[in-house]
C-alpha atoms as a PDB file:
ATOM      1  CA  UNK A   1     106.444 102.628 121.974  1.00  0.00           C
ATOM      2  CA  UNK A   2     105.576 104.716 119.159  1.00  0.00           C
ATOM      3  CA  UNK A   3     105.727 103.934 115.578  1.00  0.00           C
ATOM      4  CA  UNK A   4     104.254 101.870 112.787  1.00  0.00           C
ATOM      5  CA  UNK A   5     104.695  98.548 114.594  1.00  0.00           C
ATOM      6  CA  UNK A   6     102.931  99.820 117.398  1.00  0.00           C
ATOM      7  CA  UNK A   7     100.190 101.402 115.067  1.00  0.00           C
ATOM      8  CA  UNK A   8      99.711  98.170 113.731  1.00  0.00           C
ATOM      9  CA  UNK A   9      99.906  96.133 116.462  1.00  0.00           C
ATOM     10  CA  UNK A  10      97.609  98.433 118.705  1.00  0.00           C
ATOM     11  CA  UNK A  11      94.503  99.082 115.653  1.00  0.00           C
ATOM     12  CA  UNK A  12      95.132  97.100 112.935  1.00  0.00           C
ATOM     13  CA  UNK A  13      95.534  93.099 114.233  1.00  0.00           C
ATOM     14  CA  UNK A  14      93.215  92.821 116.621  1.00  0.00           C
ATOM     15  CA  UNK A  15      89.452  90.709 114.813  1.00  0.00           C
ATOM     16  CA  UNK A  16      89.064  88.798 112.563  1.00  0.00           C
ATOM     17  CA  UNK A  17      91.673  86.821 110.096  1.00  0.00           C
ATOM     18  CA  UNK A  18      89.980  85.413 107.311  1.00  0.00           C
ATOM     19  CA  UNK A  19      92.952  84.370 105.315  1.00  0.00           C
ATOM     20  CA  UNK A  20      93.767  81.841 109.024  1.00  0.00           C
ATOM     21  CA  UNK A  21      92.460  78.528 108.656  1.00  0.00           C
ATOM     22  CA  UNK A  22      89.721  77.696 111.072  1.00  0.00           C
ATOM     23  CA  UNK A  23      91.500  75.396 113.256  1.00  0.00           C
ATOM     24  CA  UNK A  24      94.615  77.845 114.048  1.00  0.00           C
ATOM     25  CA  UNK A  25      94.830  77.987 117.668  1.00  0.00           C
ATOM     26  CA  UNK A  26      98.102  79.576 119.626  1.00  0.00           C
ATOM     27  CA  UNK A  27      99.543  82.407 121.703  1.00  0.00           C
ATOM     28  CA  UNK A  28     102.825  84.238 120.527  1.00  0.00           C
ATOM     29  CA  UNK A  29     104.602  87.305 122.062  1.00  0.00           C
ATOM     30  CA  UNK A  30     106.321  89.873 120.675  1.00  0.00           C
ATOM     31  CA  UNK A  31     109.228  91.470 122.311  1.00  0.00           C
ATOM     32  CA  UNK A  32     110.042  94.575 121.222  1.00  0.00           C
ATOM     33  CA  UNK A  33     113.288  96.525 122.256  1.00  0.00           C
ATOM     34  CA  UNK A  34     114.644  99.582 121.922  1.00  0.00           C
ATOM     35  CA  UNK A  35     115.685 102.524 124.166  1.00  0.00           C
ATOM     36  CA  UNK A  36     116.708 100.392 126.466  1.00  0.00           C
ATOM     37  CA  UNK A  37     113.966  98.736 127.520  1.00  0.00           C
ATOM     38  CA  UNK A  38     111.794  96.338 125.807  1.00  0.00           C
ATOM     39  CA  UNK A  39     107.916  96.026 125.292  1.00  0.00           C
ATOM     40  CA  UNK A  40     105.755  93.305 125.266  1.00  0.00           C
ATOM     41  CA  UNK A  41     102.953  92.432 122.792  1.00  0.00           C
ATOM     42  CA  UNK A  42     100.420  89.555 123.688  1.00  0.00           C
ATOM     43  CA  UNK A  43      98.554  87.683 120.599  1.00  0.00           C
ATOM     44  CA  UNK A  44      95.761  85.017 121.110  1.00  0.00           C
ATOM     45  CA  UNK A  45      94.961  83.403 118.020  1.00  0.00           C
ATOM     46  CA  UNK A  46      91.526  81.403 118.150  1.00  0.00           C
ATOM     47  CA  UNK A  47      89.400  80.480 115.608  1.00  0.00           C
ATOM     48  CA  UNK A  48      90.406  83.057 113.136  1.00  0.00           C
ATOM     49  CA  UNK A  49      89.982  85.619 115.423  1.00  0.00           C
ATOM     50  CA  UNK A  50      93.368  87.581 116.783  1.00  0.00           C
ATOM     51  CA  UNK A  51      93.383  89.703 120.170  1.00  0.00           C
ATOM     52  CA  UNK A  52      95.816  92.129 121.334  1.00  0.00           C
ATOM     53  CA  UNK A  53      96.824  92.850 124.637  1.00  0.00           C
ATOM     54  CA  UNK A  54     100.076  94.637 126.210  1.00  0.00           C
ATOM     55  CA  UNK A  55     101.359  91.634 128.415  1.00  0.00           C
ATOM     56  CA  UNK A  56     104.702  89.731 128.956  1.00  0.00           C
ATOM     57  CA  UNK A  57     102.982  86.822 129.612  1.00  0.00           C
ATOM     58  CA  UNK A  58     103.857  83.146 129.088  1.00  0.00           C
ATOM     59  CA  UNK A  59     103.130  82.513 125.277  1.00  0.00           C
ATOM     60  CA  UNK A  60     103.907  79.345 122.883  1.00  0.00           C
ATOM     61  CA  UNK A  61     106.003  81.841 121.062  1.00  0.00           C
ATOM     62  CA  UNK A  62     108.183  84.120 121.856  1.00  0.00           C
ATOM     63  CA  UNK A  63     109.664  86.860 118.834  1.00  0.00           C
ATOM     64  CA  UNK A  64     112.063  89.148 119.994  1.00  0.00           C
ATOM     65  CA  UNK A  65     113.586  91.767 117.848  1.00  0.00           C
ATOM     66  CA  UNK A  66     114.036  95.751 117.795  1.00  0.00           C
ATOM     67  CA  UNK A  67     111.523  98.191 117.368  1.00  0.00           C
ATOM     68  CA  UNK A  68     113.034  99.230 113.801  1.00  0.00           C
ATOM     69  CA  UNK A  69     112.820  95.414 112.603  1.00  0.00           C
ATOM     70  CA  UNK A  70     109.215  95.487 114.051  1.00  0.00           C
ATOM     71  CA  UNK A  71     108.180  98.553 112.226  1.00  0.00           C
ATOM     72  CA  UNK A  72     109.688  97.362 108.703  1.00  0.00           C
ATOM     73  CA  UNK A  73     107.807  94.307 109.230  1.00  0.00           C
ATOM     74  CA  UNK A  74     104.663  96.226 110.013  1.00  0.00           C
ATOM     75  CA  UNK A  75     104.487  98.513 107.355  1.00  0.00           C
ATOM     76  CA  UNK A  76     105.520  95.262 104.858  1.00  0.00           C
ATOM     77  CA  UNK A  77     109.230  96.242 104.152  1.00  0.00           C
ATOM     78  CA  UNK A  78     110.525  92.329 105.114  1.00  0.00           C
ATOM     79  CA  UNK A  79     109.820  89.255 105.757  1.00  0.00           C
ATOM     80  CA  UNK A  80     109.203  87.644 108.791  1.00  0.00           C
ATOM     81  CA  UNK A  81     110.874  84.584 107.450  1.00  0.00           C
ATOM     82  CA  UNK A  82     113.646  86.638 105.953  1.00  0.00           C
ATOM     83  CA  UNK A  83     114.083  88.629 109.227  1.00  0.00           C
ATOM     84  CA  UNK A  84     114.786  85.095 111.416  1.00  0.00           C
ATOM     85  CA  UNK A  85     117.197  84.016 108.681  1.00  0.00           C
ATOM     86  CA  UNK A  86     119.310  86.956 108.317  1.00  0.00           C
ATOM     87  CA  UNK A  87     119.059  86.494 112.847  1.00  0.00           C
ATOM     88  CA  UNK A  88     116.884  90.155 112.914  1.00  0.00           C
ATOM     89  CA  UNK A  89     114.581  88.512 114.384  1.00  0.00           C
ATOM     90  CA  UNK A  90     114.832  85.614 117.358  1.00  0.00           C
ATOM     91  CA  UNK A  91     112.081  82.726 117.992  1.00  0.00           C
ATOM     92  CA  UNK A  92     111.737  80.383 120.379  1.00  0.00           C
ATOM     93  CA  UNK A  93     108.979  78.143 120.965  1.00  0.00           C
ATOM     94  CA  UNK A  94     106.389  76.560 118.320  1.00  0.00           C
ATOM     95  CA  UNK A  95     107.838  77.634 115.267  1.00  0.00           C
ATOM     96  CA  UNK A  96     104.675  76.687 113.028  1.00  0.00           C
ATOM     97  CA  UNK A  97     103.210  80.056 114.303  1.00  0.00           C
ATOM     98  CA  UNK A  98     105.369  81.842 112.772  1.00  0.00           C
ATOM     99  CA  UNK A  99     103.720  80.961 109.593  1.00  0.00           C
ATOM    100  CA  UNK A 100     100.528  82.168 111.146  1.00  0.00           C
ATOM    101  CA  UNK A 101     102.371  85.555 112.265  1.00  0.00           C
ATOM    102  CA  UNK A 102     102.942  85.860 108.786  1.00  0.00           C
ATOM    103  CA  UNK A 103      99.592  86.062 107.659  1.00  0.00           C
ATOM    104  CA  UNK A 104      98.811  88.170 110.176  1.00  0.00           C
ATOM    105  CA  UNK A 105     101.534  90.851 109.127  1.00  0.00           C
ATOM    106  CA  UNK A 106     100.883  93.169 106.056  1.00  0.00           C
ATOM    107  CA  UNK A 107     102.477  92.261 102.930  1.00  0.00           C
ATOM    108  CA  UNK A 108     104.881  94.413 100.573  1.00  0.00           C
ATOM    109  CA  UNK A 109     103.452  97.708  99.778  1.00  0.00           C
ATOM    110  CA  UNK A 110     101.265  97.904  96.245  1.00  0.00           C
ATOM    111  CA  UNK A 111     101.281  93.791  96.575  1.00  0.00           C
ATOM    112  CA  UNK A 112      98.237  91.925  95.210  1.00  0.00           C
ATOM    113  CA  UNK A 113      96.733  88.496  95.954  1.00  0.00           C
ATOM    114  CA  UNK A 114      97.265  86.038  92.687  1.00  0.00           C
ATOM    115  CA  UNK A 115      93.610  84.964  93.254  1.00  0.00           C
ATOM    116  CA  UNK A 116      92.337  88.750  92.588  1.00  0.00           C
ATOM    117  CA  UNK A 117      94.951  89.431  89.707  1.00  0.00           C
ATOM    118  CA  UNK A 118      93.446  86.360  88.077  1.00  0.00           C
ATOM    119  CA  UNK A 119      89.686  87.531  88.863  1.00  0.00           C
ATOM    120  CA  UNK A 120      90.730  90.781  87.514  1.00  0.00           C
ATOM    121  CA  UNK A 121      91.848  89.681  84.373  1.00  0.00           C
ATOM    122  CA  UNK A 122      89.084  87.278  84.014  1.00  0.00           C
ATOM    123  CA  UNK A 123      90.529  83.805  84.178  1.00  0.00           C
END
């Protein structure tokens, strides 16, 4: 697979996750498809610390979706939330991690964290 999705997945998620609280702990899979044929992507989440490998193995999530809904939400273009709702994007398994997923996904292009607006303007 080629693209920003597997950019992203393959240099920029693997470390460390400060934004994750401490006590995260979970495995999801992503299943990518496209061409006819579909990829897998293996996340271990531990301690605020994500690792990557290329695996279809067992996970406590499972997100299936195509590669194009993959890229958009790896270059910050949607939601993961919004994907599942508008049924781009399948889940089955411990649906809390999704919220983690989230974090772990880039946000909207030129998007800022509230707390460093606020720092920035000096409240």
């Amino acid at each position: 697979m080629t693209g920003p999705a597997a950019e992203y997945l393959a240099h920029g998620v693997a470390g460390r996750h400060t934004d994750l609280p401490e006590t995260t702990a979970g495995t999801v899979r992503l299943d990518v498809s496209g061409n006819g044929s579909t990829e897998h992507w293996h996340l271990t989440i531990d301690q605020q610390t994500v690792r990557v490998t290329r695996s279809a193995e067992e996970a406590e999530l499972v997100v299936r979706a195509d590669r194009e809904v993959f890229d958009q939400l790896a270059t910050g273009r949607t939601h993961i939330v919004g994907a599942l709702l508008r049924n781009d994007v399948t889940a089955r398994g411990r649906l809390p991690l999704l919220t983690v997923l989230r974090r772990i996904l880039p946000g909207p292009p030129g998007a800022r964290h509230p707390r460093d607006v606020a720092r920035q303007e000096g409240r």
